[in-house]
Protein backbone atom coordinates (compact mmCIF):
# COMPACT_ATOMS: atom_id res chain seq x y z
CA UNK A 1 -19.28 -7.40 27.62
CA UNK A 2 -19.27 -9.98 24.63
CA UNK A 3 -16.78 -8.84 21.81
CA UNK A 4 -17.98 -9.07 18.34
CA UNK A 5 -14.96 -9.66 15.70
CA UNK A 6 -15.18 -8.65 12.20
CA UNK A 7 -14.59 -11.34 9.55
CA UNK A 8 -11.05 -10.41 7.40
CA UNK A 9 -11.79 -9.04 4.22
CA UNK A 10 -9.94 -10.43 1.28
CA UNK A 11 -8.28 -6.77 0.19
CA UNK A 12 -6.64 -4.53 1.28
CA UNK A 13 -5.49 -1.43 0.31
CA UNK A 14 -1.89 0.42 1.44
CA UNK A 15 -0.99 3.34 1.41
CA UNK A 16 2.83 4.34 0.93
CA UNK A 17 4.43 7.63 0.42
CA UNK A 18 7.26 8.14 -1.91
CA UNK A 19 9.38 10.82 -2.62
CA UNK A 20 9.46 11.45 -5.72
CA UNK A 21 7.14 9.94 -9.05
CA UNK A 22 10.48 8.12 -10.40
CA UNK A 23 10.68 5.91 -6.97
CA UNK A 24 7.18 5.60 -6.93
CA UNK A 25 7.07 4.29 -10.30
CA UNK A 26 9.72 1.72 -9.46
CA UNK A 27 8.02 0.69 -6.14
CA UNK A 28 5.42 0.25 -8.24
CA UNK A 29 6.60 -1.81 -10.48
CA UNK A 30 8.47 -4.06 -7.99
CA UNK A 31 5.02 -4.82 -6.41
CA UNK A 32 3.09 -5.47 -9.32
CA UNK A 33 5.89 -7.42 -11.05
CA UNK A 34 6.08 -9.85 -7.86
CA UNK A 35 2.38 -10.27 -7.40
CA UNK A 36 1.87 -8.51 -4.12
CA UNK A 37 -0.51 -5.84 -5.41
CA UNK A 38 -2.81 -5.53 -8.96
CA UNK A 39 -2.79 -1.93 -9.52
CA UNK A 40 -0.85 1.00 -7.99
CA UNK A 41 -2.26 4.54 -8.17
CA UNK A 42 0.30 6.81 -7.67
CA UNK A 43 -1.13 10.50 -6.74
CA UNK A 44 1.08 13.42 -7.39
CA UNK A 45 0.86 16.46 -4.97
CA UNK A 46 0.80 15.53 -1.76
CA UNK A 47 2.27 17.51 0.46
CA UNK A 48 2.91 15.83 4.36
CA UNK A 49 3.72 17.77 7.21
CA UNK A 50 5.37 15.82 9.94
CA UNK A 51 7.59 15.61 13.11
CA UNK A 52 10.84 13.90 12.55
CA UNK A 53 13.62 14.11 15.20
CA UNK A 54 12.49 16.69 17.31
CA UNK A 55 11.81 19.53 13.85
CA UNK A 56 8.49 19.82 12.34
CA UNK A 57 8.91 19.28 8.66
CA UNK A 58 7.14 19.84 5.26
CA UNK A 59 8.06 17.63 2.15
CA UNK A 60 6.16 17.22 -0.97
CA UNK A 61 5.28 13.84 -1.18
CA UNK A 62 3.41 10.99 -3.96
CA UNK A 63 0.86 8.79 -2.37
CA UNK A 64 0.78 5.40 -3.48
CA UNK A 65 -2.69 3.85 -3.42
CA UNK A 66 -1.84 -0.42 -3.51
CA UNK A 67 -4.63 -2.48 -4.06
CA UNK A 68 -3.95 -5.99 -2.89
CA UNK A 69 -4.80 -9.22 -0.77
CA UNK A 70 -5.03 -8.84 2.59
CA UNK A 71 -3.37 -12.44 3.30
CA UNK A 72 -0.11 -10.16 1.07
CA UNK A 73 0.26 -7.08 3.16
CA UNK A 74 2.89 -8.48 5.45
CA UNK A 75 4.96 -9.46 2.49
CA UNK A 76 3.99 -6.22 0.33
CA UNK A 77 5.35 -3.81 3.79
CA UNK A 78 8.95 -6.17 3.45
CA UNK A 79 8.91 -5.44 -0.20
CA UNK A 80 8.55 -1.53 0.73
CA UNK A 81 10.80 -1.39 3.28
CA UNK A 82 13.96 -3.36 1.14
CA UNK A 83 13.41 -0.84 -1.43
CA UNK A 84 12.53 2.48 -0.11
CA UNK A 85 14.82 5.12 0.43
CA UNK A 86 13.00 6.76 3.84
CA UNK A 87 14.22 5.31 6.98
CA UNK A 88 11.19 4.84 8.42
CA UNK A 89 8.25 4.36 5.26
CA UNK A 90 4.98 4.78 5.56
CA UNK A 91 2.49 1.68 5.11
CA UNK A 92 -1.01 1.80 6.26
CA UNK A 93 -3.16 -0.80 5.21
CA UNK A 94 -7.06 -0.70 5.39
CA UNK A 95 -9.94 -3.10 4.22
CA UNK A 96 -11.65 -3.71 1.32
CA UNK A 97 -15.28 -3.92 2.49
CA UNK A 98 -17.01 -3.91 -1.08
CA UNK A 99 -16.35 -2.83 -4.66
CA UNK A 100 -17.42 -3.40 -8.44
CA UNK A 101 -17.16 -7.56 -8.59
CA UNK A 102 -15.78 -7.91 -11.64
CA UNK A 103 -12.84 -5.58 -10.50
CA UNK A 104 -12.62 -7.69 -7.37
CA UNK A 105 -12.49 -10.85 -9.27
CA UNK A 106 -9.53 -9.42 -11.45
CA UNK A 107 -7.50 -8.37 -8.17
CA UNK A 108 -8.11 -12.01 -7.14
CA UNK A 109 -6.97 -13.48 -9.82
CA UNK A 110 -4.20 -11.01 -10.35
CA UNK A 111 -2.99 -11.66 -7.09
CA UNK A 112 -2.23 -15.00 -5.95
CA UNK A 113 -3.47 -16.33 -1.93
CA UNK A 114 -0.50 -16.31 0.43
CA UNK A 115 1.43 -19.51 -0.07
């Protein structure tokens, strides 16, 4: 059976759980200020229920929405994981397929290529 591979799209977006709007905020800015994302959205109310050592637990959450480069993600999950309090953070990353251009050409230029 012949295997088709998709081509890699050139954004990403990751999604990353804080506790808490303050860290999210600072997260934020950390990745924004350092050029591995364009725009955060971060969503208040989330609520995640999870297993975590054996309990099943229920925490209120903030869902960070990251909208970045996809060549960036590897460097954006360090960033997250130096700087967030959880010892085990979430960061999911999916494609970019398509979007308004002229938003796609500001997250391009917003965001340099992996050197």
């Amino acid at each position: 059976m012949a295997s088709t591979s998709r081509p890699v799209e050139e954004f990403s977006m990751a999604f990353v759980t804080a506790p808490n709007a303050e860290k999210a905020k600072e997260l934020a800015g950390g990745v924004v200020s350092n050029k591995l994302a364009a725009c955060v959205n971060i969503i208040p109310g989330v609520m995640s229920v999870y297993e975590w050592e054996g309990k099943i637990e229920t925490d209120p959450e903030v869902l960070m929405m990251i909208k970045t480069r996809t060549s960036r993600i590897d460097e954006l999950t360090e960033f997250i994981r130096k700087n967030h309090p959880y010892d085990v953070c979430e960061v999911i990353a999916t494609s970019i397929e398509g979007g308004n251009q002229p938003y796609l050409d500001w997250l391009a230029k917003t965001v340099p290529e992996k050197k």
